[in-house]
PDB file of N, CA and C in Angstrom:
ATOM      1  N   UNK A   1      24.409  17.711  21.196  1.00  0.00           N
ATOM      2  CA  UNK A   1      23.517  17.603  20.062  1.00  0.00           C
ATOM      3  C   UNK A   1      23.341  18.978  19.444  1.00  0.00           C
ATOM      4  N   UNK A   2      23.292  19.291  18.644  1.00  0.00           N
ATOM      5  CA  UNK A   2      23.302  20.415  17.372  1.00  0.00           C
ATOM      6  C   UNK A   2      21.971  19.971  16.578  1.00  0.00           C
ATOM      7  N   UNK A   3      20.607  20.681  16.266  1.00  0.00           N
ATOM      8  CA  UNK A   3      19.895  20.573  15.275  1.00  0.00           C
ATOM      9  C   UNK A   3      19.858  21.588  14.277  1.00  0.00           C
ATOM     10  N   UNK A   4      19.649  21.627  13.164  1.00  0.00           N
ATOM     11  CA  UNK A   4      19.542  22.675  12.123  1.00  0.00           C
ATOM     12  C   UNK A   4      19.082  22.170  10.696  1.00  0.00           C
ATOM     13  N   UNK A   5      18.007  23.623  10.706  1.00  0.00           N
ATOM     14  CA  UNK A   5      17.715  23.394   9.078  1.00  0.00           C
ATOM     15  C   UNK A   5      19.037  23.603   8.394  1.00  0.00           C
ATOM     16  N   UNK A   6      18.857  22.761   6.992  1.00  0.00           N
ATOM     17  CA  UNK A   6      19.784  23.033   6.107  1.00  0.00           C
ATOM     18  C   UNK A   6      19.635  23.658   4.861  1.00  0.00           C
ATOM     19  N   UNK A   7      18.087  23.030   4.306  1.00  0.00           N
ATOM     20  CA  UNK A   7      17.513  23.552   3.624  1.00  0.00           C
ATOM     21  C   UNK A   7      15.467  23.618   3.381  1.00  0.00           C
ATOM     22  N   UNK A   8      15.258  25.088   2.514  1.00  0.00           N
ATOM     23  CA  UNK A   8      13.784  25.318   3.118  1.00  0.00           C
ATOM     24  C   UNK A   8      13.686  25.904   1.765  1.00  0.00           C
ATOM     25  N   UNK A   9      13.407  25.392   0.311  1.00  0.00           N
ATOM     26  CA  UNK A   9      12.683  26.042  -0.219  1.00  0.00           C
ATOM     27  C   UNK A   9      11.792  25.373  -1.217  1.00  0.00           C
ATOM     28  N   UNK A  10      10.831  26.181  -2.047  1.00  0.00           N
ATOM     29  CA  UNK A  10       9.853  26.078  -2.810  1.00  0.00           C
ATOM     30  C   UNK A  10       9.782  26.077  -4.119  1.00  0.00           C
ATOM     31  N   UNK A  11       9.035  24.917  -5.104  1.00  0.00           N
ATOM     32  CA  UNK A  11       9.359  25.301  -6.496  1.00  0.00           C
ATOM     33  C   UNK A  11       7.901  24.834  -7.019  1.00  0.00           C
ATOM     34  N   UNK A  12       7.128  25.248  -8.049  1.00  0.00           N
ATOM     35  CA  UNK A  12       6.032  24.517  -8.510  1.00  0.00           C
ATOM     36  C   UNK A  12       6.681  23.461  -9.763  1.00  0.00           C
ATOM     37  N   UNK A  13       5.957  22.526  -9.659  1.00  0.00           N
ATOM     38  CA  UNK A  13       6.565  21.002 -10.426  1.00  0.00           C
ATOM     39  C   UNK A  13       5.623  20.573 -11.361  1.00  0.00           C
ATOM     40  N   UNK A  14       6.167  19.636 -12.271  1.00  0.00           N
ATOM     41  CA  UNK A  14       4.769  19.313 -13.341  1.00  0.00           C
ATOM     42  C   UNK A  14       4.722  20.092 -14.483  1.00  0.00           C
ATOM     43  N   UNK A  15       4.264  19.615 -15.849  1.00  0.00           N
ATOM     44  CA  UNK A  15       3.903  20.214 -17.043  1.00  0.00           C
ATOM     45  C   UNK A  15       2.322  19.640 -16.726  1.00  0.00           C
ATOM     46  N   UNK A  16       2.009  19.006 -16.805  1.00  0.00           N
ATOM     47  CA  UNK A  16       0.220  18.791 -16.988  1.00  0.00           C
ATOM     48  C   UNK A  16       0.015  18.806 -15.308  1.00  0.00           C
ATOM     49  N   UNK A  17       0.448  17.984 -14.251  1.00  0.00           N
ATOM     50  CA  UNK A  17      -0.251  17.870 -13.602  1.00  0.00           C
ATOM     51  C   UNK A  17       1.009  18.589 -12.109  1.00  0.00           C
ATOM     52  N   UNK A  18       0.083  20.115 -12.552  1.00  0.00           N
ATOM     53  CA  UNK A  18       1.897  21.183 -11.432  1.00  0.00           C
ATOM     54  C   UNK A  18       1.047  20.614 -10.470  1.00  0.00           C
ATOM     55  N   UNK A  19       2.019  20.626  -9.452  1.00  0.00           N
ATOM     56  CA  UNK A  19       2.191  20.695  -7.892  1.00  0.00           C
ATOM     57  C   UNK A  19       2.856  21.777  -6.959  1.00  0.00           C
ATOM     58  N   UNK A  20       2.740  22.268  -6.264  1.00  0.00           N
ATOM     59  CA  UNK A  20       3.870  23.365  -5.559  1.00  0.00           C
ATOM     60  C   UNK A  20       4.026  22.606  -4.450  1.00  0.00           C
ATOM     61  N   UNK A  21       5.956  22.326  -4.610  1.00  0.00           N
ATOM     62  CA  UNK A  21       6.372  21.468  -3.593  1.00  0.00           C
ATOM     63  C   UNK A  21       7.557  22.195  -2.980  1.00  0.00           C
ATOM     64  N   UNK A  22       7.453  21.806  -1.506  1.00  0.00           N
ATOM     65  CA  UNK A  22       8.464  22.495  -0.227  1.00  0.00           C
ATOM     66  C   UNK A  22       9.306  21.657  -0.315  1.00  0.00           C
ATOM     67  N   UNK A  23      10.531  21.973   0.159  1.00  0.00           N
ATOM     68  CA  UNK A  23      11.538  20.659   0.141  1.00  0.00           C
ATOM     69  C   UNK A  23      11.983  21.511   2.031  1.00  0.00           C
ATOM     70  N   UNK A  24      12.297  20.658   2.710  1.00  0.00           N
ATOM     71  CA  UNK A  24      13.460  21.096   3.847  1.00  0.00           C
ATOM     72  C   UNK A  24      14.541  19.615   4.042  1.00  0.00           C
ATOM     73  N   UNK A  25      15.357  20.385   4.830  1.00  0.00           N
ATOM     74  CA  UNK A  25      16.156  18.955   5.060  1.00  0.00           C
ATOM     75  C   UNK A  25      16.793  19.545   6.257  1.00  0.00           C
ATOM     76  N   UNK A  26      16.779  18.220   7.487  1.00  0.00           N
ATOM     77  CA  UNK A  26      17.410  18.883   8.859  1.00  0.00           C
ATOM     78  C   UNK A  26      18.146  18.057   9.067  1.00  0.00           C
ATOM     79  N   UNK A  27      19.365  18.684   9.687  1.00  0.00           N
ATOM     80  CA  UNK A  27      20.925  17.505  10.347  1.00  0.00           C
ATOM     81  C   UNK A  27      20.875  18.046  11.389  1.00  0.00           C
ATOM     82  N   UNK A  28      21.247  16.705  12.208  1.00  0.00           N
ATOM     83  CA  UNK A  28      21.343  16.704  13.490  1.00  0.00           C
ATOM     84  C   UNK A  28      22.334  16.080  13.457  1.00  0.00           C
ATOM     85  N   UNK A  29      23.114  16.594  14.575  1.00  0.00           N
ATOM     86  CA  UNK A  29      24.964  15.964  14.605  1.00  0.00           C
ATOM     87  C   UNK A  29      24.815  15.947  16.656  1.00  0.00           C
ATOM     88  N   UNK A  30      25.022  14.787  16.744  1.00  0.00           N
ATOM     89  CA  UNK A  30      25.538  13.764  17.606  1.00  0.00           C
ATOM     90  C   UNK A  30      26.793  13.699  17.948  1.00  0.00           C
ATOM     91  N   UNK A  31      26.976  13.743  19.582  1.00  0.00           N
ATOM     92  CA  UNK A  31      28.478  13.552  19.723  1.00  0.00           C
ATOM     93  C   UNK A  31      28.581  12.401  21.141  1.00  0.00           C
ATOM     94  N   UNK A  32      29.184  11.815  21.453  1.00  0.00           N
ATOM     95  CA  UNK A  32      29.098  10.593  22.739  1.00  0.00           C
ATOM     96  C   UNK A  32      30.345  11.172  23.474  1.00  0.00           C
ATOM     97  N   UNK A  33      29.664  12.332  24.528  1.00  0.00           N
ATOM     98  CA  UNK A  33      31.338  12.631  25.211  1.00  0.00           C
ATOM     99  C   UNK A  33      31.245  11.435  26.713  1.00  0.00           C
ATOM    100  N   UNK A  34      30.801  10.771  26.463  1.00  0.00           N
ATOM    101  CA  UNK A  34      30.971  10.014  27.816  1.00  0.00           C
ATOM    102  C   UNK A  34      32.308   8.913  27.556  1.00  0.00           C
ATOM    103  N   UNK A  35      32.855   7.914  28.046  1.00  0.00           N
ATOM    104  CA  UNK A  35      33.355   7.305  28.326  1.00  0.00           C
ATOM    105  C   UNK A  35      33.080   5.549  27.826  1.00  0.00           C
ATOM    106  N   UNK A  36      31.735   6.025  27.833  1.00  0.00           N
ATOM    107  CA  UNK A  36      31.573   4.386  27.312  1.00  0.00           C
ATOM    108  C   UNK A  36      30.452   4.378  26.465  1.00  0.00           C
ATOM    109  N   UNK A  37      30.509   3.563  24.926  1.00  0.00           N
ATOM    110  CA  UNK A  37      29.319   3.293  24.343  1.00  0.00           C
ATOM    111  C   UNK A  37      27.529   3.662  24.953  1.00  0.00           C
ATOM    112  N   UNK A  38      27.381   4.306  23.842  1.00  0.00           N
ATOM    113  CA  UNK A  38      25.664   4.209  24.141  1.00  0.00           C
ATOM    114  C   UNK A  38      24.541   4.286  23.256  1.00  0.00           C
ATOM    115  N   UNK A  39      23.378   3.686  23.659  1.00  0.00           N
ATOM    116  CA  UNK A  39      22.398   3.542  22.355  1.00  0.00           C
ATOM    117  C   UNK A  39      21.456   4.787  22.281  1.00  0.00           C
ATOM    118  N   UNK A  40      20.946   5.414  21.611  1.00  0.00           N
ATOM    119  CA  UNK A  40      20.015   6.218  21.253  1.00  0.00           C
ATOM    120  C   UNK A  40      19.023   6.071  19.849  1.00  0.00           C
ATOM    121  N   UNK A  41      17.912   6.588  20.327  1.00  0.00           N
ATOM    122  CA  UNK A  41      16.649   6.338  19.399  1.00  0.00           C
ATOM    123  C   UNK A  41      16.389   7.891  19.491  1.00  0.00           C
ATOM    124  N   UNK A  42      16.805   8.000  17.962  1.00  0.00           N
ATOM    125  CA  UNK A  42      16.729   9.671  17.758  1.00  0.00           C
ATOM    126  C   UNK A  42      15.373   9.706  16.541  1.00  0.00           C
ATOM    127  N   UNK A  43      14.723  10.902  16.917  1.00  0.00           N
ATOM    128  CA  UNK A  43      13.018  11.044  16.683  1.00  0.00           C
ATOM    129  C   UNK A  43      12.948  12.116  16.075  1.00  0.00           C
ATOM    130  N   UNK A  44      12.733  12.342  14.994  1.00  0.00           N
ATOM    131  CA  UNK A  44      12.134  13.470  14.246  1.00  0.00           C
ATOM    132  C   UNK A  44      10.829  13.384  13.548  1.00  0.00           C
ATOM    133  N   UNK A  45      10.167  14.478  13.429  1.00  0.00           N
ATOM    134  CA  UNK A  45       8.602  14.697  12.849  1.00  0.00           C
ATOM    135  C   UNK A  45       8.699  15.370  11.726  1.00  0.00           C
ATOM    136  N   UNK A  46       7.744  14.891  10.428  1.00  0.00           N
ATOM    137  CA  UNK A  46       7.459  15.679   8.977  1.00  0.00           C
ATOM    138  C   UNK A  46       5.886  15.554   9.320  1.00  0.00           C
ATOM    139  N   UNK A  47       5.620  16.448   8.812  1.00  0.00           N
ATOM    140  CA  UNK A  47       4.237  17.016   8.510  1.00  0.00           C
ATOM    141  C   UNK A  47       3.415  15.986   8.262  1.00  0.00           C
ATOM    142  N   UNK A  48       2.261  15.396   8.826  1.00  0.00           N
ATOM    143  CA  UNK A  48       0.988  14.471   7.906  1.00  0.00           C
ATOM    144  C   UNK A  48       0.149  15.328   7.843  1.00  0.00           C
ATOM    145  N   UNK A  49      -0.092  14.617   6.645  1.00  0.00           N
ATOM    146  CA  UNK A  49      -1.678  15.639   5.612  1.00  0.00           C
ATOM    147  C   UNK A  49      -2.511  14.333   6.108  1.00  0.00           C
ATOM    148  N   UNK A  50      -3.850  14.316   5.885  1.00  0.00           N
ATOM    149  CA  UNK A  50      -4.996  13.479   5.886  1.00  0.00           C
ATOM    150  C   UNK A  50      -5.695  13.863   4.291  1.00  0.00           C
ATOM    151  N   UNK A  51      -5.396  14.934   3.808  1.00  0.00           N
ATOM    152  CA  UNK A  51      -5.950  15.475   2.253  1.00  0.00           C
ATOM    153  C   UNK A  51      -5.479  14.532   1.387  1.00  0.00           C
ATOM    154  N   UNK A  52      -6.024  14.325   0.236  1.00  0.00           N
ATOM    155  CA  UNK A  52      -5.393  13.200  -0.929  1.00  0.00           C
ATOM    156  C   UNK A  52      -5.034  14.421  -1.854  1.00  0.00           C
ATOM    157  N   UNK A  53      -4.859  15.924  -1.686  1.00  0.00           N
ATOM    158  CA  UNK A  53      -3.933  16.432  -2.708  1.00  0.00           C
ATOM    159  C   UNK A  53      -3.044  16.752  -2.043  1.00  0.00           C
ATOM    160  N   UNK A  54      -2.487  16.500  -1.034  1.00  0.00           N
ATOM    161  CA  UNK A  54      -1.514  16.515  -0.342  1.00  0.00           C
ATOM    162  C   UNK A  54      -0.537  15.468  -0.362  1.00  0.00           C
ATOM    163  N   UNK A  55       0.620  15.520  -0.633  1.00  0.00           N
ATOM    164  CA  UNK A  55       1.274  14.298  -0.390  1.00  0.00           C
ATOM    165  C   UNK A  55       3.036  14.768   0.377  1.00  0.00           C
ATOM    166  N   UNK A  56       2.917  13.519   1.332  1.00  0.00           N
ATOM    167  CA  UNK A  56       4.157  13.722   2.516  1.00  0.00           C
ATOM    168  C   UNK A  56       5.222  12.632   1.687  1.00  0.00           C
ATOM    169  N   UNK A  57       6.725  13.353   1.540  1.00  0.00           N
ATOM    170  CA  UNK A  57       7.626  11.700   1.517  1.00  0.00           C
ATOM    171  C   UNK A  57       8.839  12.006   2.038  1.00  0.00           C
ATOM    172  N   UNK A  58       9.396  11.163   2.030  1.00  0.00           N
ATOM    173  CA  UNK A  58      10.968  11.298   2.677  1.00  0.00           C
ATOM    174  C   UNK A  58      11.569  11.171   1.901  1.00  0.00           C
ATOM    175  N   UNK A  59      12.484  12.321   1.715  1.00  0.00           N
ATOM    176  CA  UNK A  59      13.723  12.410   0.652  1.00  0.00           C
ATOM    177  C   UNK A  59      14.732  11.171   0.758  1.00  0.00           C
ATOM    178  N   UNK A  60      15.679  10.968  -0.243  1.00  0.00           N
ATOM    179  CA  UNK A  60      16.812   9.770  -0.358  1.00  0.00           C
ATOM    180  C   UNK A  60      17.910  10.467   0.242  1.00  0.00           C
ATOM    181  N   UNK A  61      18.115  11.693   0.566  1.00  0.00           N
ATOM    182  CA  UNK A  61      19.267  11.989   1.212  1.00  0.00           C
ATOM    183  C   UNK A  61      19.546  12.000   2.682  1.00  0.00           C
ATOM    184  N   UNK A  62      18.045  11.414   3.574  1.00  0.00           N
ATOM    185  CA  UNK A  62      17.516  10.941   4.267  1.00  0.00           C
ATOM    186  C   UNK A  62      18.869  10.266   4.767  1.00  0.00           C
ATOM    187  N   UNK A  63      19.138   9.982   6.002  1.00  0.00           N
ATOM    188  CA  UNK A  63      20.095   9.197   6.601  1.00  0.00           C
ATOM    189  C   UNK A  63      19.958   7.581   6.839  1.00  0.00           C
ATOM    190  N   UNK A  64      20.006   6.398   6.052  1.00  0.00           N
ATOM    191  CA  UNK A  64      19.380   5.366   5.849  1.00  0.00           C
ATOM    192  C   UNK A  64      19.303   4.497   7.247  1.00  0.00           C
ATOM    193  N   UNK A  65      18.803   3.432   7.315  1.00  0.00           N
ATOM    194  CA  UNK A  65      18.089   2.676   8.797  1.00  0.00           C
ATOM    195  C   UNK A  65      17.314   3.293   9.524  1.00  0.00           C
ATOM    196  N   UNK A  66      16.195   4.236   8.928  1.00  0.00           N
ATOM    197  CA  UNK A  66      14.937   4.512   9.716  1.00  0.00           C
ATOM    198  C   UNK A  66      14.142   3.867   9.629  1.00  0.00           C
ATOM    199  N   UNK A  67      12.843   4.408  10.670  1.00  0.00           N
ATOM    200  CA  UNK A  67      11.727   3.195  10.475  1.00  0.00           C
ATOM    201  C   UNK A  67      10.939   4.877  10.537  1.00  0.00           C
ATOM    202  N   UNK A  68       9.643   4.547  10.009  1.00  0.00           N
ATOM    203  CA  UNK A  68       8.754   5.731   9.542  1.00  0.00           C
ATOM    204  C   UNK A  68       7.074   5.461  10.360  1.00  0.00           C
ATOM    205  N   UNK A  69       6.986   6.095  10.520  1.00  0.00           N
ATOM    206  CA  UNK A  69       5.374   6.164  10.930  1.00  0.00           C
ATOM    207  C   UNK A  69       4.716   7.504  10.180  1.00  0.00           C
ATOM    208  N   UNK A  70       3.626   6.852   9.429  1.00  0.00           N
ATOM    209  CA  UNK A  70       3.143   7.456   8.547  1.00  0.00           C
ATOM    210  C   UNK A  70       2.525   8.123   9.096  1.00  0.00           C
ATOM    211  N   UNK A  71       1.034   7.644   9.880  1.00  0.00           N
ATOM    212  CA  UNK A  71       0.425   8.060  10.381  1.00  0.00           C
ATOM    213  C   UNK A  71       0.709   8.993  11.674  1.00  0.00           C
ATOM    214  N   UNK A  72       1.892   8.990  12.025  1.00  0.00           N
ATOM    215  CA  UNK A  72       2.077  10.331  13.052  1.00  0.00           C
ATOM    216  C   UNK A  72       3.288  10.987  12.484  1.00  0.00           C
ATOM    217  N   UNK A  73       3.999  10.473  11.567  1.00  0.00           N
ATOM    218  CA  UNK A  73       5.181  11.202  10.826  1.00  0.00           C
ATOM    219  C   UNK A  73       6.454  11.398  11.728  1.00  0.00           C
ATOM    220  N   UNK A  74       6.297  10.548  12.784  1.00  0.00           N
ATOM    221  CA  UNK A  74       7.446  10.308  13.281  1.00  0.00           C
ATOM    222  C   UNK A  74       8.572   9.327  12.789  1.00  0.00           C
ATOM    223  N   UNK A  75       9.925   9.842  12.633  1.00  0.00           N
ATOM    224  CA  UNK A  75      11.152   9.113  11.978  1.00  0.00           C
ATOM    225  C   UNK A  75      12.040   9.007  13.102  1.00  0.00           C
ATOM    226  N   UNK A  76      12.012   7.332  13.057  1.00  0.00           N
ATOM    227  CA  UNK A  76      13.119   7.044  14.180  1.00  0.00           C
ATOM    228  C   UNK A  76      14.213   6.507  13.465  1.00  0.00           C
ATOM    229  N   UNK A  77      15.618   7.076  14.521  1.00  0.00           N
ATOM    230  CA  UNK A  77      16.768   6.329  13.887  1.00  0.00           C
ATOM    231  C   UNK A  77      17.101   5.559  15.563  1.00  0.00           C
ATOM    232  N   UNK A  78      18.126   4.128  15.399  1.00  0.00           N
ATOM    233  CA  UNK A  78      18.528   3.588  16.624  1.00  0.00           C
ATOM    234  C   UNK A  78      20.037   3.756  16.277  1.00  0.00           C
ATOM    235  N   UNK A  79      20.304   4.780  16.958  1.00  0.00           N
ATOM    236  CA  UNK A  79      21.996   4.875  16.703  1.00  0.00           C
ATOM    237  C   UNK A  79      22.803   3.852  17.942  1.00  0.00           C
ATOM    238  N   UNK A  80      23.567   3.763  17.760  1.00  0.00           N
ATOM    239  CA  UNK A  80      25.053   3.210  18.604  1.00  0.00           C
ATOM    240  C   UNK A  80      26.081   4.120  18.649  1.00  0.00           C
ATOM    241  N   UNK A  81      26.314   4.779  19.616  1.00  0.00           N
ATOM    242  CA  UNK A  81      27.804   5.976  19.216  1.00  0.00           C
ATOM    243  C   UNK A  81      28.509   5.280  20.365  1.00  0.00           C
ATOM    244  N   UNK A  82      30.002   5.260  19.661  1.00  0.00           N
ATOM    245  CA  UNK A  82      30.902   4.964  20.775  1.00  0.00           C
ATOM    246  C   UNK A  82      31.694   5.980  21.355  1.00  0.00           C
ATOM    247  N   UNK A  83      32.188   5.768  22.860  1.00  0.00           N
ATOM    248  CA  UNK A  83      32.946   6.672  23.024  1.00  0.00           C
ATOM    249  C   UNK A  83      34.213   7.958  22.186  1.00  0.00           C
ATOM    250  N   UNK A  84      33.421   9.189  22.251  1.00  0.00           N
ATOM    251  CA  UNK A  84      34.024  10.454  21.499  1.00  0.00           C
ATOM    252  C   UNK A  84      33.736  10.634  19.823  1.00  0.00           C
ATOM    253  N   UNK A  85      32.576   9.349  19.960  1.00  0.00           N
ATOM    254  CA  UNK A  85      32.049   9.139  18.304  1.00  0.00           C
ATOM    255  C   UNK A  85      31.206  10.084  18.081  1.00  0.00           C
ATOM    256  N   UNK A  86      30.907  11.012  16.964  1.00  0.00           N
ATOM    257  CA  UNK A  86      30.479  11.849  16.622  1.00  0.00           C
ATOM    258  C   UNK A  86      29.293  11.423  15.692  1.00  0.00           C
ATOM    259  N   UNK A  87      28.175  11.525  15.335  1.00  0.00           N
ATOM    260  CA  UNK A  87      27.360  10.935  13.932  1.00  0.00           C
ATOM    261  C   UNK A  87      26.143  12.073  13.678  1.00  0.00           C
ATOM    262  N   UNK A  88      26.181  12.174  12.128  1.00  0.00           N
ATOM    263  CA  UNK A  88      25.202  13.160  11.752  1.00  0.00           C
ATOM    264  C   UNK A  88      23.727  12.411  11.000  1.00  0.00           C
ATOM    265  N   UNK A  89      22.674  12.943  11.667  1.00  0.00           N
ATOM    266  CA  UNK A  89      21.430  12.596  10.881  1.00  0.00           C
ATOM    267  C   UNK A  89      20.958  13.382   9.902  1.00  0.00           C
ATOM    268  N   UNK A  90      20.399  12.684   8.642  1.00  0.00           N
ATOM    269  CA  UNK A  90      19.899  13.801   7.802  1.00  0.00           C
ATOM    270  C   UNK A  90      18.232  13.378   7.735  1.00  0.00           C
ATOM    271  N   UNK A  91      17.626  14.228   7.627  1.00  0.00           N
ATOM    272  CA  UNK A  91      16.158  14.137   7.033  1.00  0.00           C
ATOM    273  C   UNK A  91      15.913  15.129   6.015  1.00  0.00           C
ATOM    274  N   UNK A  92      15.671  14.527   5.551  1.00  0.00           N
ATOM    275  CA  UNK A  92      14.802  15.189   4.066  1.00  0.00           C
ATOM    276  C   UNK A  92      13.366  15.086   4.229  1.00  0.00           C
ATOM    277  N   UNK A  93      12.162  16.305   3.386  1.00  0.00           N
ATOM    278  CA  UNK A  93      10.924  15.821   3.188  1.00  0.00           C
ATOM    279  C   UNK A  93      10.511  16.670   1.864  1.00  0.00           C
ATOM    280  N   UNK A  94       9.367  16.095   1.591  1.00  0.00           N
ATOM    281  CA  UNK A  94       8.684  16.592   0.495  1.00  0.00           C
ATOM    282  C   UNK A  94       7.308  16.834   0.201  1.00  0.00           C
ATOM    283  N   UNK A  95       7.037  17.952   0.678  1.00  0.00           N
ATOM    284  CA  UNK A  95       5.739  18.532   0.694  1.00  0.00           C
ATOM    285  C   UNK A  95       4.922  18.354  -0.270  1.00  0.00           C
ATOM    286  N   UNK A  96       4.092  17.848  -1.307  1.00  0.00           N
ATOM    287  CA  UNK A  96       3.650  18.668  -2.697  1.00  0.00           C
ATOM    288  C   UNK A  96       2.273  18.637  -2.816  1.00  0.00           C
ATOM    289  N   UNK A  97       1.517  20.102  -3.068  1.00  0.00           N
ATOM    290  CA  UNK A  97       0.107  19.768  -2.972  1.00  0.00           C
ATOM    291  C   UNK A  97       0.017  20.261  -4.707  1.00  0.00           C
ATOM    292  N   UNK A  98      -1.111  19.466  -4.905  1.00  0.00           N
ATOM    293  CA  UNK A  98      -1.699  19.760  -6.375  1.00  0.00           C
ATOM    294  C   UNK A  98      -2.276  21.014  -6.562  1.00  0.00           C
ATOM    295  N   UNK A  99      -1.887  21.866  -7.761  1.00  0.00           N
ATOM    296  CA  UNK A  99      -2.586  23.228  -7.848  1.00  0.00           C
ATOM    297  C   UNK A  99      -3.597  22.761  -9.194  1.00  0.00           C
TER     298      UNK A  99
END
């Protein structure tokens, strides 16, 4: 397993109503050196706010078939890798608080 940021930066957004929003995005690359098929439930965390000028989302470049928990901001994927199968996760997020 390999994790890494890919990307980490900042831009303020909006003509009437700016926001200053973070973007990151992390891949994780997966490899199955065993011999025979196996399942994994791979878990990553984005930030929860409880603030209402805060807002959390998950980018579209996001690696699709997750399931999300809002309330703890945990992102699960249920992979299947087969033997010497390799697979990369992406997460995206999107920070943006109102200025």
């Amino acid at each position: 397993m390999n994790y890494r940021k890919t990307q980490n930066h900042s831009k303020t957004e909006g003509v009437v109503n700016k926001e200053e929003c973070q973007y990151e995005t992390w891949v994780t690359t997966l490899l199955n050196t065993t011999n025979k098929a196996i399942v994994l439930n791979v878990k990553q965390r984005v930030p929860v706010s409880e603030l209402d000028e805060v807002k959390i989302s998950i980018l579209r470049q996001t690696t699709p078939g997750y399931q999300f928990d809002a309330k703890t901001g945990i992102v699960t994927w249920k992979l299947t890798l087969q033997p010497g199968e390799l697979k990369k996760v992406t997460l995206g997020c999107r920070t943006a608080k109102k200025l």
